[in-house]
Protein backbone atom coordinates (compact mmCIF):
# COMPACT_ATOMS: atom_id res chain seq x y z
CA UNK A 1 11.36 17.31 11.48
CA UNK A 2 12.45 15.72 8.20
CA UNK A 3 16.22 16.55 9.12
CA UNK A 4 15.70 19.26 6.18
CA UNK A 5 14.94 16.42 3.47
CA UNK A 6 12.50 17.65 0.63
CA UNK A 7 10.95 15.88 -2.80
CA UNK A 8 9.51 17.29 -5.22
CA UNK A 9 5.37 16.45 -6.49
CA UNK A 10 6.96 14.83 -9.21
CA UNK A 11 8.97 12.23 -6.77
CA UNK A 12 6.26 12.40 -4.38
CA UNK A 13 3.79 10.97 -7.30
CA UNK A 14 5.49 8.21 -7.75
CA UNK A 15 6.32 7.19 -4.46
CA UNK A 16 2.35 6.95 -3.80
CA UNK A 17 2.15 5.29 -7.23
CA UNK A 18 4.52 2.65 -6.46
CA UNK A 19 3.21 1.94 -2.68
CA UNK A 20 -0.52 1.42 -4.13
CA UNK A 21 0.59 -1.45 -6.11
CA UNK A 22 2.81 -3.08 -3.33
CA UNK A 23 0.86 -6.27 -1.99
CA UNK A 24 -1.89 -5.48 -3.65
CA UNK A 25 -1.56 -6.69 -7.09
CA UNK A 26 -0.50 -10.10 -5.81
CA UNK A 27 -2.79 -10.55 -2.66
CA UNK A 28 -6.31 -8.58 -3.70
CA UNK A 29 -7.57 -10.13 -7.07
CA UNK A 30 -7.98 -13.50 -5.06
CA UNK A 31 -10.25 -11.42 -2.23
CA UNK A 32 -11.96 -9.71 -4.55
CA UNK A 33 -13.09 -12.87 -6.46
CA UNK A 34 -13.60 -14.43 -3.62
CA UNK A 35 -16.63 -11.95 -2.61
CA UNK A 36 -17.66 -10.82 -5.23
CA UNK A 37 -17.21 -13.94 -8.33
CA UNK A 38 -16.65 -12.43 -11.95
CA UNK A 39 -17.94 -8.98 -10.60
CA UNK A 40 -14.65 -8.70 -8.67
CA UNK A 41 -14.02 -5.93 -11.08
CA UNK A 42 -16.93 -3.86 -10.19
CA UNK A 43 -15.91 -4.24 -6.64
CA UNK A 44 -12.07 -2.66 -7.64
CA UNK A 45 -14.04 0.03 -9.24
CA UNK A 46 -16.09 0.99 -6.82
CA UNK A 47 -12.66 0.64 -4.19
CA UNK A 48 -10.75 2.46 -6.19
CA UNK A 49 -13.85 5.32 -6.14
CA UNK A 50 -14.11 5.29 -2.17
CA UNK A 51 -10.42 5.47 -2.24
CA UNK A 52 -10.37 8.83 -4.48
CA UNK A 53 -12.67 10.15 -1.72
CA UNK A 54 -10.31 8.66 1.14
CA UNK A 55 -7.37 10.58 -0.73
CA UNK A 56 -9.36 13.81 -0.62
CA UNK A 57 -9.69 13.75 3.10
CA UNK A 58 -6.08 13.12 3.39
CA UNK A 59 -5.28 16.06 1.31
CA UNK A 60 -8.11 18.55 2.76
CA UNK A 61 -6.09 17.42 6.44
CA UNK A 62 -2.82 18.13 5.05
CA UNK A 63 -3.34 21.39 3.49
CA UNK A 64 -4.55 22.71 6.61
CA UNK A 65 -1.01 22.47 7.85
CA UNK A 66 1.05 21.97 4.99
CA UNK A 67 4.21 22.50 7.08
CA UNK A 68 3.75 20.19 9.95
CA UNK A 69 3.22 15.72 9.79
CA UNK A 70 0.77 13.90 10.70
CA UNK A 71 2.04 13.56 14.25
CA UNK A 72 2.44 16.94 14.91
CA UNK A 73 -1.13 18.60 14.17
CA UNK A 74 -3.00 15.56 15.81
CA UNK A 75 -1.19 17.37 19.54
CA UNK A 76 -2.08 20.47 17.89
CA UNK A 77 -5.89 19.44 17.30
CA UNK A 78 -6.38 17.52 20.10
CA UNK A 79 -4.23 19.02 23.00
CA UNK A 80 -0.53 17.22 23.70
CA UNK A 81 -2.01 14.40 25.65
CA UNK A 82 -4.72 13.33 23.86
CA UNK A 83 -2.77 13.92 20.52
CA UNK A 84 0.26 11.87 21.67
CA UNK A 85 -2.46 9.09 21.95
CA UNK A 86 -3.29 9.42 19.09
CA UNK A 87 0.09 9.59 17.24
CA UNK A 88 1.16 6.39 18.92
CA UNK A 89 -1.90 4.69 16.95
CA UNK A 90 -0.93 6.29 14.36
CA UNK A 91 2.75 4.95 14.76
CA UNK A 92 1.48 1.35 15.84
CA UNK A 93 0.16 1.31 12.41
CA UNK A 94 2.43 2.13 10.13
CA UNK A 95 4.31 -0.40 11.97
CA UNK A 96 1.45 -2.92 11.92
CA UNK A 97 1.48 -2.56 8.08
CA UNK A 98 5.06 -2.49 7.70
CA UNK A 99 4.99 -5.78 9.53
CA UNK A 100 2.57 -7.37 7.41
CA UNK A 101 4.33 -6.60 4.13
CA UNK A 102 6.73 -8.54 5.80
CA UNK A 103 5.45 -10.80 5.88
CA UNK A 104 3.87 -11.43 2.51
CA UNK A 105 7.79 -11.06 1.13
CA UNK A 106 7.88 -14.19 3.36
CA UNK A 107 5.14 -16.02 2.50
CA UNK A 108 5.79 -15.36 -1.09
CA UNK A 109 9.23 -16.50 -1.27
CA UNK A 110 8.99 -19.63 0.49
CA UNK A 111 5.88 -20.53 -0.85
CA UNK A 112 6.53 -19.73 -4.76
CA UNK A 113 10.33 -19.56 -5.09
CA UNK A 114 12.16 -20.82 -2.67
CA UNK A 115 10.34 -23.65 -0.51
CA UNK A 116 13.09 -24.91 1.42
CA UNK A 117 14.65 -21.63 2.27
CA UNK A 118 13.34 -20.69 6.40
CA UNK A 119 11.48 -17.67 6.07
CA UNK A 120 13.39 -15.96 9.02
CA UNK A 121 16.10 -15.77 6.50
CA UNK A 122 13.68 -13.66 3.89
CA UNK A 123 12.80 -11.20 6.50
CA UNK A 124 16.26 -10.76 7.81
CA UNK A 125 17.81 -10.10 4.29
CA UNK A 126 14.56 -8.02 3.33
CA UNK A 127 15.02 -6.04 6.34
CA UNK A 128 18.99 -5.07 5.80
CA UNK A 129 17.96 -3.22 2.62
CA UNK A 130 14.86 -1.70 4.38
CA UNK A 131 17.67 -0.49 7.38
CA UNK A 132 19.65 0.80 4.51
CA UNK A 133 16.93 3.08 2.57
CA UNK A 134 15.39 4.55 5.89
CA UNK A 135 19.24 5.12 7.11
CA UNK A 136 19.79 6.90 3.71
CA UNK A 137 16.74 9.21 4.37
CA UNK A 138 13.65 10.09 2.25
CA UNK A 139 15.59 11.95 -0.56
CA UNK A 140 17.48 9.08 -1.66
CA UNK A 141 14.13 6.94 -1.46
CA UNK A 142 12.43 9.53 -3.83
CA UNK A 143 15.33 9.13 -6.09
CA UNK A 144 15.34 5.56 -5.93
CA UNK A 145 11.34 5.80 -7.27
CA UNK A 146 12.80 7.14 -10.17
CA UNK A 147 15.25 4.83 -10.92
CA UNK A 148 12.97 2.13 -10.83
CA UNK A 149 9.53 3.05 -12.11
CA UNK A 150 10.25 3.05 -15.75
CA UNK A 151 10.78 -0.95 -15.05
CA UNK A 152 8.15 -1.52 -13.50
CA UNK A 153 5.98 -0.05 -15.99
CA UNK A 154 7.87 -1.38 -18.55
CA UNK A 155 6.94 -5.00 -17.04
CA UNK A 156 3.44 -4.23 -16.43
CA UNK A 157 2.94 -3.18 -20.09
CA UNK A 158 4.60 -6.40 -21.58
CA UNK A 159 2.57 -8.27 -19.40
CA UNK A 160 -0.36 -7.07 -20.47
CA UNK A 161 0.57 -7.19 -24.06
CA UNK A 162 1.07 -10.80 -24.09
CA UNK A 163 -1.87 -11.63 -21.82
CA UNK A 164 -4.14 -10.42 -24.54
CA UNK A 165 -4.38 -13.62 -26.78
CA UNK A 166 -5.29 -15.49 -23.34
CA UNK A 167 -8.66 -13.15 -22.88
CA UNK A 168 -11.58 -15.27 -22.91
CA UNK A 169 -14.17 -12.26 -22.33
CA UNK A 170 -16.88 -15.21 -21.89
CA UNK A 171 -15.56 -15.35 -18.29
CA UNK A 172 -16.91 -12.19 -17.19
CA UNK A 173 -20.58 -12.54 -17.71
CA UNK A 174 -23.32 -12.06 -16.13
CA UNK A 175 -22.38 -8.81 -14.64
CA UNK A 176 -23.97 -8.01 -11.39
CA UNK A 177 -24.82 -12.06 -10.70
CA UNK A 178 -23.31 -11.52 -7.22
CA UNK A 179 -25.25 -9.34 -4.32
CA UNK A 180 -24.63 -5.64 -3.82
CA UNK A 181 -24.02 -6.99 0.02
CA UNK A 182 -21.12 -9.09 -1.87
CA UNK A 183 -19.81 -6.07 -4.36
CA UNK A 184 -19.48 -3.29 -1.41
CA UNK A 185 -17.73 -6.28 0.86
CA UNK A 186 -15.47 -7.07 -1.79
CA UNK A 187 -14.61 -3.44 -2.39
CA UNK A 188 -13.75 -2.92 1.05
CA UNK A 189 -10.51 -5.04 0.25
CA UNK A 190 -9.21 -2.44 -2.09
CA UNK A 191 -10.11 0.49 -0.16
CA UNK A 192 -8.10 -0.91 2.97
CA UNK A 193 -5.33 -2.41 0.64
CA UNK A 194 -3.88 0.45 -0.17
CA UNK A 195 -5.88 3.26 0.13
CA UNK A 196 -6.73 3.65 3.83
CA UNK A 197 -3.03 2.78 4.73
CA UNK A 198 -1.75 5.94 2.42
CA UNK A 199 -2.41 8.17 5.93
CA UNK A 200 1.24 7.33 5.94
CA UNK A 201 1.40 9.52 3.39
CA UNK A 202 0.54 12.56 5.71
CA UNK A 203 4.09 12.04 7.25
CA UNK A 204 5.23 12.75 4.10
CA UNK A 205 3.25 15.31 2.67
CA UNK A 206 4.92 18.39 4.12
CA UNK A 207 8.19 17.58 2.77
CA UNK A 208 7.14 18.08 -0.87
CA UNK A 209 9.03 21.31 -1.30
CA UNK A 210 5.97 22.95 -2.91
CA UNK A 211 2.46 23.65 -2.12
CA UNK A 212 1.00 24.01 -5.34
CA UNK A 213 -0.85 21.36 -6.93
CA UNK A 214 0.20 18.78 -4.35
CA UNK A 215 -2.99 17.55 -3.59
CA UNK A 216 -3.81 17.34 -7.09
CA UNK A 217 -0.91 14.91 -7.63
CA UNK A 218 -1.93 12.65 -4.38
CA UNK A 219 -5.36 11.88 -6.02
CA UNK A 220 -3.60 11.59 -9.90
CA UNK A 221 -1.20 9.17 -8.25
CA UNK A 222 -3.66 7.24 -5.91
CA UNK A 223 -5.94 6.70 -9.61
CA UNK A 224 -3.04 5.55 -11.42
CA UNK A 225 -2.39 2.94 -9.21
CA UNK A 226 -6.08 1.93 -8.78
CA UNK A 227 -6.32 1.70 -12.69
CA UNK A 228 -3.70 -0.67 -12.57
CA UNK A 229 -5.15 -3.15 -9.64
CA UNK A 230 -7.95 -2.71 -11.95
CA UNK A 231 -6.72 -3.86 -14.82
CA UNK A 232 -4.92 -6.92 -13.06
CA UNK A 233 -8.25 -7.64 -11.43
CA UNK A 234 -9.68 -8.01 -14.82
CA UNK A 235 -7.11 -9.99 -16.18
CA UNK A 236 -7.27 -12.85 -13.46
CA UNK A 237 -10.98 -12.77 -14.20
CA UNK A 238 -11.17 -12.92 -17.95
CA UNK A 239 -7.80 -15.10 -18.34
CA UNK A 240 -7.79 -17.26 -15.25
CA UNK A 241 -11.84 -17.49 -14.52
CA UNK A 242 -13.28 -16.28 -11.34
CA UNK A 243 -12.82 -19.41 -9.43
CA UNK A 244 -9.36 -20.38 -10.10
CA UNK A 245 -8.79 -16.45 -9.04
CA UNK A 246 -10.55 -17.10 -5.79
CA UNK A 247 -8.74 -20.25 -4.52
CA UNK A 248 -4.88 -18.74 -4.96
CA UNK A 249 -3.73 -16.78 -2.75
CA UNK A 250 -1.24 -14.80 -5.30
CA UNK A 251 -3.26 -15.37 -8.63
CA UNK A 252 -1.13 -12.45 -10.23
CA UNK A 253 1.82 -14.62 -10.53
CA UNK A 254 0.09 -17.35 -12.33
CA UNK A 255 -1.22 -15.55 -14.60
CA UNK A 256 1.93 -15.00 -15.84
CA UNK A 257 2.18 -18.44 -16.14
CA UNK A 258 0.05 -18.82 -19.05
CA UNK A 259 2.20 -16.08 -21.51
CA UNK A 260 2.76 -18.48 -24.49
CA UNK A 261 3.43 -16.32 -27.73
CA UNK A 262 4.83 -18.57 -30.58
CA UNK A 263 6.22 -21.46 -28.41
CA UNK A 264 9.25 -19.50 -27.65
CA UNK A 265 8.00 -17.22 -25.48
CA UNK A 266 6.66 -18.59 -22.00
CA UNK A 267 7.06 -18.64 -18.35
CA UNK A 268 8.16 -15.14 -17.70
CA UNK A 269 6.44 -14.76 -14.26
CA UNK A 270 9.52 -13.52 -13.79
CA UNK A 271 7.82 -10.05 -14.74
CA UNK A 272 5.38 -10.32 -12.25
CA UNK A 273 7.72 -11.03 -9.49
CA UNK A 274 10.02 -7.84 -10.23
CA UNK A 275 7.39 -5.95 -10.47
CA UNK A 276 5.76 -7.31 -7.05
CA UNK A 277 9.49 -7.04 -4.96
CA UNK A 278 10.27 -3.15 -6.35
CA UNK A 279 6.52 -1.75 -5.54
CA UNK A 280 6.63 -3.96 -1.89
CA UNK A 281 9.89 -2.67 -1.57
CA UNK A 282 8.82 1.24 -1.56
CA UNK A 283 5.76 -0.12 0.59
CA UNK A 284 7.65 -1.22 3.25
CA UNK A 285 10.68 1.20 3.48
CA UNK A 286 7.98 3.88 3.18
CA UNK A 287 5.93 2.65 6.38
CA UNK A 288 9.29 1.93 8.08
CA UNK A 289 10.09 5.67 7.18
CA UNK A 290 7.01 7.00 8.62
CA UNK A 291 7.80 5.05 11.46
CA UNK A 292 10.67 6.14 12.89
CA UNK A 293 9.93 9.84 11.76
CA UNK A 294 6.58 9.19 13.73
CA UNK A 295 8.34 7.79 16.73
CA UNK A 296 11.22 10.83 16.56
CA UNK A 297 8.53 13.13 16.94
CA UNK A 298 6.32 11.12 19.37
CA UNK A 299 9.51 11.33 22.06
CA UNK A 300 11.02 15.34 20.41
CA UNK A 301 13.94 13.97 19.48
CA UNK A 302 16.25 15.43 16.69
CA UNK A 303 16.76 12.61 14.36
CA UNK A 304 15.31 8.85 14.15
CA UNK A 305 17.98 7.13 13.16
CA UNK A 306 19.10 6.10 16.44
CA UNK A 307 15.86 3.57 16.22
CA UNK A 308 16.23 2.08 13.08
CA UNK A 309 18.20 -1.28 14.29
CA UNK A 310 15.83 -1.47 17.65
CA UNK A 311 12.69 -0.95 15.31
CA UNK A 312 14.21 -3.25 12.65
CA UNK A 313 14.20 -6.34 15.35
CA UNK A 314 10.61 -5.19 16.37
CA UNK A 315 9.47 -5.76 13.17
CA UNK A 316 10.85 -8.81 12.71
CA UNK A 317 9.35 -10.10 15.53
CA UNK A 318 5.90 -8.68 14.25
CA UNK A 319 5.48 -10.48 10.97
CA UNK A 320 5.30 -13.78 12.85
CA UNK A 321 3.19 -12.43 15.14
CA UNK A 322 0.39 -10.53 12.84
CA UNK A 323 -1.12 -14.24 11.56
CA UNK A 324 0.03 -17.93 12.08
CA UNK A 325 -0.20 -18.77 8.46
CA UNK A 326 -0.60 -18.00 4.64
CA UNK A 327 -3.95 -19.39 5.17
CA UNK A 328 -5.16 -17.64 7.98
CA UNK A 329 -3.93 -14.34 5.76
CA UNK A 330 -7.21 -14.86 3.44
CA UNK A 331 -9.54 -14.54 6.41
CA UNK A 332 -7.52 -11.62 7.93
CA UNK A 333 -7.48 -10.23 4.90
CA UNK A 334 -10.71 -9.71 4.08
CA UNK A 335 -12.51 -9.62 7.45
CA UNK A 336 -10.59 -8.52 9.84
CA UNK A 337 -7.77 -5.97 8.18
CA UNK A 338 -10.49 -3.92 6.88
CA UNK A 339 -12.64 -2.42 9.86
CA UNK A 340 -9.18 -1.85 11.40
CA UNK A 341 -8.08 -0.06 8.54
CA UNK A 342 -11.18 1.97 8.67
CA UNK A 343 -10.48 2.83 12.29
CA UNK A 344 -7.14 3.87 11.64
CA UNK A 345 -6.94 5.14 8.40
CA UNK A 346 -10.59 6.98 7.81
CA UNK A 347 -12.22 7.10 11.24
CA UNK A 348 -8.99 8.86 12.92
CA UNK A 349 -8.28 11.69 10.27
CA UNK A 350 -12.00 12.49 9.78
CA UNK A 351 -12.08 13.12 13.53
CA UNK A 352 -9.16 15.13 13.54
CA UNK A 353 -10.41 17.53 10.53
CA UNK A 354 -13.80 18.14 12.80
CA UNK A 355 -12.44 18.92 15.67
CA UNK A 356 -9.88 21.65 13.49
CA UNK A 357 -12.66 23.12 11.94
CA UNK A 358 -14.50 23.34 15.39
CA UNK A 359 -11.77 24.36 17.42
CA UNK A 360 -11.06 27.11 14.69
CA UNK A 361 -6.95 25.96 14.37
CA UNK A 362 -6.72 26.53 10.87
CA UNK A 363 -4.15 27.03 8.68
CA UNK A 364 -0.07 26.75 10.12
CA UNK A 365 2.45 28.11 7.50
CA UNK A 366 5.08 28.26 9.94
């Protein structure tokens, strides 16, 4: 199934750690603020809390077959028919989301960096190096993780560090001015950005080349990451004010805009966006991955790499076709992503637990 690839928790960790940041420390702040004013941050708490318990069903599903994807218990659960139904959704997703990431490489670039560059261009460069870490396999991917993580926290923590003397707590109050309709909407952005898209993780899971504590790591990993969304969330609030939050679509990057420490050190946004392309980067070749590994065992066939070049050009057709604009993103964003997320990523697995429990499959160690 994985062409005998295997991680190990500690790999595994990280890889969730870095997909949960991904998009979403650039894109949600702005939804959040959007919804729910200066109580955006108790709408990332309360995400990041329905997101522990989304993680939890995830690893309750995957322990029950510890040795088998995603794909392959859903024909188990639900009969070969109705499962291959439902593995194609499954599939269509990750690609969906893979797509969209895409995208917002696209969006970024030629909206922030490089204006005059055609975004075609972003996506097909992007997309070689995606081609080249799915071709390479999930081992190399894990190892990759590695490499990079101690950068990325490295930049996270200096960014922090020099935000601090821009903090104007005055920003936050009052606490709770916005309706609990508003806080619970706003949340919904973080639970669907990232947490109900880590069901990719469930193609993943059985390659960790242990059992023990697995699940234990998943929900360690999936808080890490939610601590730090957290703590970005805040920062746009208290440095950049609610409102200026709400009207940019990437409000993450300009916050590094206002570093200023002695007037010699300023403008190092430059943090931001390395620490945006390596976490997008793991996003993306991770639902790529999942992907073709989903597809593979979709049709029985002994290795996916035959469809990485075919499923390469599908996806680069996709991101033009997911939304029209940067715009438009906002709205899909926060109204329409999230109830198909929920479909998809919550509805789907909690259906296929029931049924296993009813239909008595239990545990597969083979």
């Amino acid at each position: 199934m994985f062409e005998k690839e295997k991680i190990n928790l500690r790999q595994f960790k990280i890889l969730v750690l870095l997909f949960s940041l991904g998009s979403t420390i650039l894109i949600v702040p702005s939804v959040l603020s959007s919804f729910a004013h200066q109580d955006g941050w108790i709408s990332a708490a309360l995400g990041i809390t329905l997101g522990g318990a989304v993680i939890s069903l995830y690893v309750t599903l995957g322990n029950r077959y510890p040795n088998h994807s995603l794909m392959a218990y859903s024909e188990l659960i639900l009969g070969k028919w109705l499962g291959k139904c439902i593995s194609i959704l499954f599939y269509l997703f990750f690609l969906i989301i893979a797509s969209l990431v895409l995208r917002n490489v696209g969006d970024f670039i030629t909206t922030i960096i490089m204006p005059e560059t055609p975004i075609q261009v972003i996506h097909f460069v992007f997309l070689l190096i995606i081609m080249f870490g799915a071709g390479l396999g999930l081992e190399v991917i894990a190892r990759s993780g590695e490499a990079f993580l101690p950068w990325v926290l490295l930049c996270i923590c200096v960014l922090i560090g020099f935000l601090i003397p821009q903090i104007k707590m005055e920003r936050l109050p009052p606490i709770f001015e916005a309706s609990t309709k508003a806080i619970i909407h706003g949340s919904l952005s973080v639970l669907s950005i990232p947490y109900l898209e880590m069901v990719v993780f469930l193609m993943i899971y059985p390659a960790i080349h242990t059992n023990l504590k697995k699940g234990k790591g998943f929900i360690q990993a999936g808080f890490m990451g939610g601590l730090v969304i957290f703590t970005i969330t805040v920062l746009c609030i208290v440095v950049l004010g609610w409102d200026f939050t709400s009207r940019h679509t990437f409000p993450s990057y300009t916050l590094a805009k206002k570093i200023q420490l002695g007037g010699f050190i300023q403008r190092i946004e430059v943090l931001v966006a390395i620490i945006w392309f390596v976490t997008i980067y793991f996003k993306l070749v991770i639902c790529f991955y999942s992907s073709l590994v989903g597809l593979q065992q979709i049709l029985n066939l002994r290795t996916y790499r035959p469809f990485i070049v075919p499923s390469a050009l599908m996806l680069f057709a996709l991101a033009f076709l997911v939304y029209p604009n940067i715009i438009y993103f906002r709205d899909f964003a926060s109204n329409i992503w999230p109830p198909f997320a929920l479909t998809i990523g919550l509805f789907l697995p909690l259906v296929l637990l029931i049924v296993s429990y009813f239909r008595h499959a239990g545990r597969l160690n083979k």
